[in-house]
Protein backbone atom coordinates (compact mmCIF):
# COMPACT_ATOMS: atom_id res chain seq x y z
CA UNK A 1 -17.35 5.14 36.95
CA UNK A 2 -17.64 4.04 40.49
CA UNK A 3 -13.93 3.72 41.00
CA UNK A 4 -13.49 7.08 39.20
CA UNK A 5 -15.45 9.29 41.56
CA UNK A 6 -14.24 7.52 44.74
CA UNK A 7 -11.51 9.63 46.42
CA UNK A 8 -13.67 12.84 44.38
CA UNK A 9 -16.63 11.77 46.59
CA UNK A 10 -14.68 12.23 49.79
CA UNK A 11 -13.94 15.96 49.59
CA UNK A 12 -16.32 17.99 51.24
CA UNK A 13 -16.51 21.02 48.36
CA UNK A 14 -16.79 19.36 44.87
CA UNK A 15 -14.05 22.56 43.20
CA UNK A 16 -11.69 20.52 46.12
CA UNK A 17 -11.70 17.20 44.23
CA UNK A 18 -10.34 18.12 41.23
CA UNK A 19 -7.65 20.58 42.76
CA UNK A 20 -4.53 18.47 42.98
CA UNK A 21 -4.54 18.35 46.49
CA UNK A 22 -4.48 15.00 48.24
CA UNK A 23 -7.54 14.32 50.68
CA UNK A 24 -7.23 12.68 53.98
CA UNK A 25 -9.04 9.21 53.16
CA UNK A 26 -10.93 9.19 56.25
CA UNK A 27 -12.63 12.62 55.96
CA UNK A 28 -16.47 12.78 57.29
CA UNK A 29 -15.93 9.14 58.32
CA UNK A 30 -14.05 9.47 61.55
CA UNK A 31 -15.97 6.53 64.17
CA UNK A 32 -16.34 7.48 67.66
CA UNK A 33 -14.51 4.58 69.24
CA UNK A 34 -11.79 1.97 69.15
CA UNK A 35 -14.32 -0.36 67.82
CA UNK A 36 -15.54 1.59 64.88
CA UNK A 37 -12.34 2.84 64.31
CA UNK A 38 -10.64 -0.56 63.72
CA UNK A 39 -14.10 -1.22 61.28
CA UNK A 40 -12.92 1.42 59.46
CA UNK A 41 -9.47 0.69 59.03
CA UNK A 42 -10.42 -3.39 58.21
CA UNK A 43 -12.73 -2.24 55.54
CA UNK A 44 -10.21 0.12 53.75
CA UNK A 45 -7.76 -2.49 54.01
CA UNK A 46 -10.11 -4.95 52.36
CA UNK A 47 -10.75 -2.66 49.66
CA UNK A 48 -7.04 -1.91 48.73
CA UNK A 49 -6.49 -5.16 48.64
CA UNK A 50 -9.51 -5.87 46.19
CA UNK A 51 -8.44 -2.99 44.03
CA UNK A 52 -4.52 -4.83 43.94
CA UNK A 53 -5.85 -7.58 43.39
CA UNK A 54 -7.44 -6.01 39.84
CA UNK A 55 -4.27 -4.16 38.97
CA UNK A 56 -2.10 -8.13 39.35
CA UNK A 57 -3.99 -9.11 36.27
CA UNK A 58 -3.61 -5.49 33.97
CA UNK A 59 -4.36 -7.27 30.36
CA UNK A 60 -7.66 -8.44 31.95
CA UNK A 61 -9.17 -5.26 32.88
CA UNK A 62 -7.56 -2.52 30.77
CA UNK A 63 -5.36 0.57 30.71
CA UNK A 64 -8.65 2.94 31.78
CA UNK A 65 -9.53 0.78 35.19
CA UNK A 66 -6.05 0.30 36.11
CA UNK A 67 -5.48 3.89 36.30
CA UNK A 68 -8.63 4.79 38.34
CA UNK A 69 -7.66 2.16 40.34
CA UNK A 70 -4.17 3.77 40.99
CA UNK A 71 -5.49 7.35 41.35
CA UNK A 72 -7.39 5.55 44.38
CA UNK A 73 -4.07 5.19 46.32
CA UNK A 74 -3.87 9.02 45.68
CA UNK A 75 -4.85 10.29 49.14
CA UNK A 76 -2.87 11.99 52.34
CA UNK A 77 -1.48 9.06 53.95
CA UNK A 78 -0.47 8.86 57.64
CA UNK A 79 2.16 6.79 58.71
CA UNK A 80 -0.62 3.69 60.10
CA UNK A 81 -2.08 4.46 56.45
CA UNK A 82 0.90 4.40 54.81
CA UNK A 83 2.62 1.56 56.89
CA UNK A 84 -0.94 -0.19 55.76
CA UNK A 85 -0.35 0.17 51.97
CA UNK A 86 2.94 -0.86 51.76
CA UNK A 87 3.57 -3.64 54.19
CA UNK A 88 -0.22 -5.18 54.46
CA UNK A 89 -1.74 -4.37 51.28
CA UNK A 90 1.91 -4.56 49.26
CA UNK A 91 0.93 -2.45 46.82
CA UNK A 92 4.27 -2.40 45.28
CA UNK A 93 3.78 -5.84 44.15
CA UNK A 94 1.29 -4.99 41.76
CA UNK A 95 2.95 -1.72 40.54
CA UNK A 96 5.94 -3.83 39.69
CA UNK A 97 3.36 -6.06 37.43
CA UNK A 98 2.22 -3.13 35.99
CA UNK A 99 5.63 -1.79 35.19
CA UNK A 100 6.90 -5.24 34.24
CA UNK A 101 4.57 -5.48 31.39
CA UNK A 102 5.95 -6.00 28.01
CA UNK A 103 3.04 -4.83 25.34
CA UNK A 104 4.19 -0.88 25.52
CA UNK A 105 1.23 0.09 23.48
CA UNK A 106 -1.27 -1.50 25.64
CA UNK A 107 0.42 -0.40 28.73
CA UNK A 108 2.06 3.30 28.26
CA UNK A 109 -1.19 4.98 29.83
CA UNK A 110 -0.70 2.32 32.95
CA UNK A 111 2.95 2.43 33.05
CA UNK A 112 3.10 6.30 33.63
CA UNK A 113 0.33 5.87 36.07
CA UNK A 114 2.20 3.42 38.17
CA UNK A 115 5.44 4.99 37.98
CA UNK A 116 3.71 8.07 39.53
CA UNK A 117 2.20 6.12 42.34
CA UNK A 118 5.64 4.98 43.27
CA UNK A 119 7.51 7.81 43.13
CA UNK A 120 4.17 9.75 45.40
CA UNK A 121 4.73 6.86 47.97
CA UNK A 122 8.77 6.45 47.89
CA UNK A 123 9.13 10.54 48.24
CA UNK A 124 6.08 10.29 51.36
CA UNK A 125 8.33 7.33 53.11
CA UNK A 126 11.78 9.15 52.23
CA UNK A 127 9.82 12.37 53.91
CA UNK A 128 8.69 10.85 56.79
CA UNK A 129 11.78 9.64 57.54
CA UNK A 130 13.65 12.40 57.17
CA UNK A 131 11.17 14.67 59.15
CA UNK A 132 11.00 11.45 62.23
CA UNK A 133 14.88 11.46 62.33
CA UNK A 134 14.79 15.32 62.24
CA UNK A 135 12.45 15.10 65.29
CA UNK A 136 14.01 12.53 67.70
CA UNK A 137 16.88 11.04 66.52
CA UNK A 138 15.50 8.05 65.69
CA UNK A 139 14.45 5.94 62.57
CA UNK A 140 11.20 4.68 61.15
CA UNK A 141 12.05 1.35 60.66
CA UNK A 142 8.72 0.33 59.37
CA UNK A 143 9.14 1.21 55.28
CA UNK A 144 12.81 0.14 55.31
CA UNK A 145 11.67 -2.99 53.14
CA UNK A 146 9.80 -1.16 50.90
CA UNK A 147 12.86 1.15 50.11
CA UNK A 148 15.31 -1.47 49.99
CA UNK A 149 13.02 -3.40 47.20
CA UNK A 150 12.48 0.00 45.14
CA UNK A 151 15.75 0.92 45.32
């Protein structure tokens, strides 16, 4: 239930969380300072990488858990955030266990789950992209691992 009503808990009107639209992960906790700021960013990083850590072992913890923990990566990234989930965390290593598994009735609820988390953070890095190169010419070489593994 915890794990359920995490990214709810963050909106600041409650008819907000259940709207569809992604929340900034850090709203109402922005720290004053470099210091508190890097806190911040080392904590959610520890947490992603407890909550990957559940979804590398899927016939452990279940169908239901696995995709609370994936609506958890369901927030408005920017690009330190996203650059975070994909190259520190590597959350794409667990999605790929999730879609690797072979039980399809056990794992059908998951699956779709997973494969919606990908496609929400390959379409973010493919628009990113687009809209960095659109804006200076240049490239943002930082995901190019990430969409040379999905793809």
């Amino acid at each position: 239930e915890l794990l359920h009503f995490l990214i709810p808990s963050l909106y600041a009107i409650h008819d907000d969380a259940f709207g569809g639209k992604p929340i900034n992960i850090s709203n109402g906790l922005t720290p004053i300072g470099e210091k508190l700021n890097n806190n911040l960013n080392q904590s959610l990083k520890n947490l992603m990488k407890l909550l990957k850590a559940f979804m590398m072992k899927p016939t452990e913890i279940g169908s239901n858990l696995i995709k609370c923990i994936l609506y958890c990566f369901s927030f408005s990234y920017d690009v330190a955030e996203l650059s975070m989930v994909i190259n520190q965390v590597r959350l794409f290593e667990s999605i790929k266990t999730l879609l690797n598994q072979s039980n399809v009735s056990k794992s059908i609820g998951f699956k779709t789950a997973a494969w919606s988390t990908m496609e929400m953070l390959t379409n973010l890095v493919g628009m990113l992209k687009n809209r960095q190169y659109a804006q200076t010419s240049s490239n943002l070489a930082i995901f190019d691992d990430f969409l040379r593994e999905v793809y």
